[in-house]
Structure formats: structure tokens, C-alpha cells
C-alpha atoms as a PDB file:
ATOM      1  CA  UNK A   1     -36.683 -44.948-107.742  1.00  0.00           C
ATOM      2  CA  UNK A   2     -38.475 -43.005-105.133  1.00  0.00           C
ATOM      3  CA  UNK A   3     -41.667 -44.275-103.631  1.00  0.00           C
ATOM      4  CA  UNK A   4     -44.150 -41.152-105.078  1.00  0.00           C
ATOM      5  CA  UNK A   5     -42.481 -42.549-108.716  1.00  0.00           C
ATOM      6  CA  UNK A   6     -43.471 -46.081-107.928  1.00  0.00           C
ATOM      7  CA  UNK A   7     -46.936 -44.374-107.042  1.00  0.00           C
ATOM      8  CA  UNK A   8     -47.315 -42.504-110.220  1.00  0.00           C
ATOM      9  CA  UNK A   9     -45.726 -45.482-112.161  1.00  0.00           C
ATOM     10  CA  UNK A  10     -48.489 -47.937-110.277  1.00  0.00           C
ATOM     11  CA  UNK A  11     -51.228 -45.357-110.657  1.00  0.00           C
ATOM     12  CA  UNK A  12     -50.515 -44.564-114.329  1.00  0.00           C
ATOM     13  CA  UNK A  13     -50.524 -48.459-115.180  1.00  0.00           C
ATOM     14  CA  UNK A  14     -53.502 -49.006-113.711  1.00  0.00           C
ATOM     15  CA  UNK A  15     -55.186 -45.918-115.368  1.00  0.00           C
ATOM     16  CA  UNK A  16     -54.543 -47.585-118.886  1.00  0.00           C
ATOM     17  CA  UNK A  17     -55.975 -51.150-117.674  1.00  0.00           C
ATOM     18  CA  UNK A  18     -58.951 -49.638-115.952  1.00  0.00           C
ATOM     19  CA  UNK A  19     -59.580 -47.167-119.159  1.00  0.00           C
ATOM     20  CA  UNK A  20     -57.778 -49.176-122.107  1.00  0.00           C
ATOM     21  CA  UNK A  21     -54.999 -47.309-124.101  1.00  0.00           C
ATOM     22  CA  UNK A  22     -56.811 -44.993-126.908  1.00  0.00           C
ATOM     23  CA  UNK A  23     -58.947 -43.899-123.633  1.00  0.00           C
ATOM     24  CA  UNK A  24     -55.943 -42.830-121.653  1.00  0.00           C
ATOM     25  CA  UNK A  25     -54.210 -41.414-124.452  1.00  0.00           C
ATOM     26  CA  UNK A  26     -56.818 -39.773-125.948  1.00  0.00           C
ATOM     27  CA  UNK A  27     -57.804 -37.902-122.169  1.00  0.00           C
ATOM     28  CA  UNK A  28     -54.042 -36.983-122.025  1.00  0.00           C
ATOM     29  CA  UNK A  29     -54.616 -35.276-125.542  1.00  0.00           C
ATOM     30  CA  UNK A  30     -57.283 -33.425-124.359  1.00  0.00           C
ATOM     31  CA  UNK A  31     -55.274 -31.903-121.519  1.00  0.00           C
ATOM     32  CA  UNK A  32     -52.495 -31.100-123.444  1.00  0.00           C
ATOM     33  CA  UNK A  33     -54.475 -29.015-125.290  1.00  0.00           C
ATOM     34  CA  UNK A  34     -56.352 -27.563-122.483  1.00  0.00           C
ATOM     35  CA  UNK A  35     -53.402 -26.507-120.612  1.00  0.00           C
ATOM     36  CA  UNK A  36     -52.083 -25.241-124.178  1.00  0.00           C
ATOM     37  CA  UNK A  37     -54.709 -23.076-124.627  1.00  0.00           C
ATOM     38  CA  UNK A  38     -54.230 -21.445-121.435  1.00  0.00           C
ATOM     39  CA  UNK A  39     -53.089 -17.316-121.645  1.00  0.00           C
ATOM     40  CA  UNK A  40     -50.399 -17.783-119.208  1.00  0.00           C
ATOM     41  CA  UNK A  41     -48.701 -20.889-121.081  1.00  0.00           C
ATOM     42  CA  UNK A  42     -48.688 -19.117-123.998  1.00  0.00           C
ATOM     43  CA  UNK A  43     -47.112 -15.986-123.133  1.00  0.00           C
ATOM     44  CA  UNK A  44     -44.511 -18.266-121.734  1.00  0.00           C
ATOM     45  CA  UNK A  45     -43.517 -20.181-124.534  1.00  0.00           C
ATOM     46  CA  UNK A  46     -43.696 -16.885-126.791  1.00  0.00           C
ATOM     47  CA  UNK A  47     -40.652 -15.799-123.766  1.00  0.00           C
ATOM     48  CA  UNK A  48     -38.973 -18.814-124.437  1.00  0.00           C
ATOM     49  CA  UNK A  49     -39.269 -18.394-127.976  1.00  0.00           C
ATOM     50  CA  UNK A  50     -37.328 -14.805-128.049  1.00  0.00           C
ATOM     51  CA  UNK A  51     -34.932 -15.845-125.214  1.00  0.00           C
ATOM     52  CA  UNK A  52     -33.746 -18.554-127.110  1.00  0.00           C
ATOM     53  CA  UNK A  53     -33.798 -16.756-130.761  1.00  0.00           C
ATOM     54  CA  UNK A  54     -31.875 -13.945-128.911  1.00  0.00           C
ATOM     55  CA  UNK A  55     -29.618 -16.317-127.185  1.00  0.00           C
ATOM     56  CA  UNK A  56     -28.447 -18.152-130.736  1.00  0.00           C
ATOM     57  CA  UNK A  57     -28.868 -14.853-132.722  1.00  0.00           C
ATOM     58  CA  UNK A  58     -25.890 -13.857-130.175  1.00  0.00           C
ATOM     59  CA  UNK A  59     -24.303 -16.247-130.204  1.00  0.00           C
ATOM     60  CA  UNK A  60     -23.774 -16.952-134.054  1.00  0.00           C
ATOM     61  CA  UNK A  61     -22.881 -13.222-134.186  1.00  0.00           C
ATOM     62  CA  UNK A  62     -19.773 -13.964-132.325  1.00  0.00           C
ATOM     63  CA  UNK A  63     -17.980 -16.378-134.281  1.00  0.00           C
ATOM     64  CA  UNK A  64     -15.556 -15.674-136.341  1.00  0.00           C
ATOM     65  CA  UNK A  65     -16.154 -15.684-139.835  1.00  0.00           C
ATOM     66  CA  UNK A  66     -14.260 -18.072-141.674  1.00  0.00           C
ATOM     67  CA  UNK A  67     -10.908 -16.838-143.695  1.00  0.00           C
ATOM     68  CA  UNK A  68     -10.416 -16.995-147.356  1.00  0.00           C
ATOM     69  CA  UNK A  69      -8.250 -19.532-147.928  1.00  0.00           C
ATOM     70  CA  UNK A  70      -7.878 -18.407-152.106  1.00  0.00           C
END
């Protein structure tokens, strides 16, 4: 591993000791949700959201459908 991973890695561990582990998670929470929130995130995933329902909408109208075998 690089050394800015062992940094995060080092800094991260010694978050959760300094604040205990319901502290730390619970502040990670609470950005998630912030940066959820945020206009520009969510028109983003919304994208993502038709990108990808266009990209397997075309691609299950391709196959071929499969043959009677009666």
C-alpha cells in the first residue's frame, strides 16, 4: 500500500479510539446523509439511474427470444 493509504488507514484507526465506535459511525451516518441530500448528488444518481435502466432495457431487447421447442 501507498503511504497516503497507510495515512488514512492510521488516521481512521485512531479516529475510532479517540471517539469510540458508535461515535465514529454514527458521524459517518450523518455525512452520508448530508452529502445525500445535496441537489447535485441527486441529480446524479437519478442519471445513473436512466443510464443504466436504458443500458439493460437495450440490452434485453436484443436477445433472441427463445424457440419453441413443441
Amino acid at each position: 500500500m501507498g503511504l497516503i493509504t497507510w495515512v488514512i488507514v492510521i488516521a481512521t484507526v485512531l479516529a475510532v479510539i479517540g471517539l469510540g465506535l458508535g461515535t465514529f459511525v454514527s458521524g459517518v451516518w450523518s455525512g452520508i446523509q448530508t452529502v445525500g441530500s445535496n441537489p447535485l448528488v441527486q441529480n446524479a444518481t437519478n442519471e445513473a439511474k436512466e443510464v443504466v435502466s436504458n443500458a439493460t432495457r437495450n440490452a434485453t431487447g436484443s436477445l433472441p427470444l427463445p424457440e419453441d421447442s413443441s
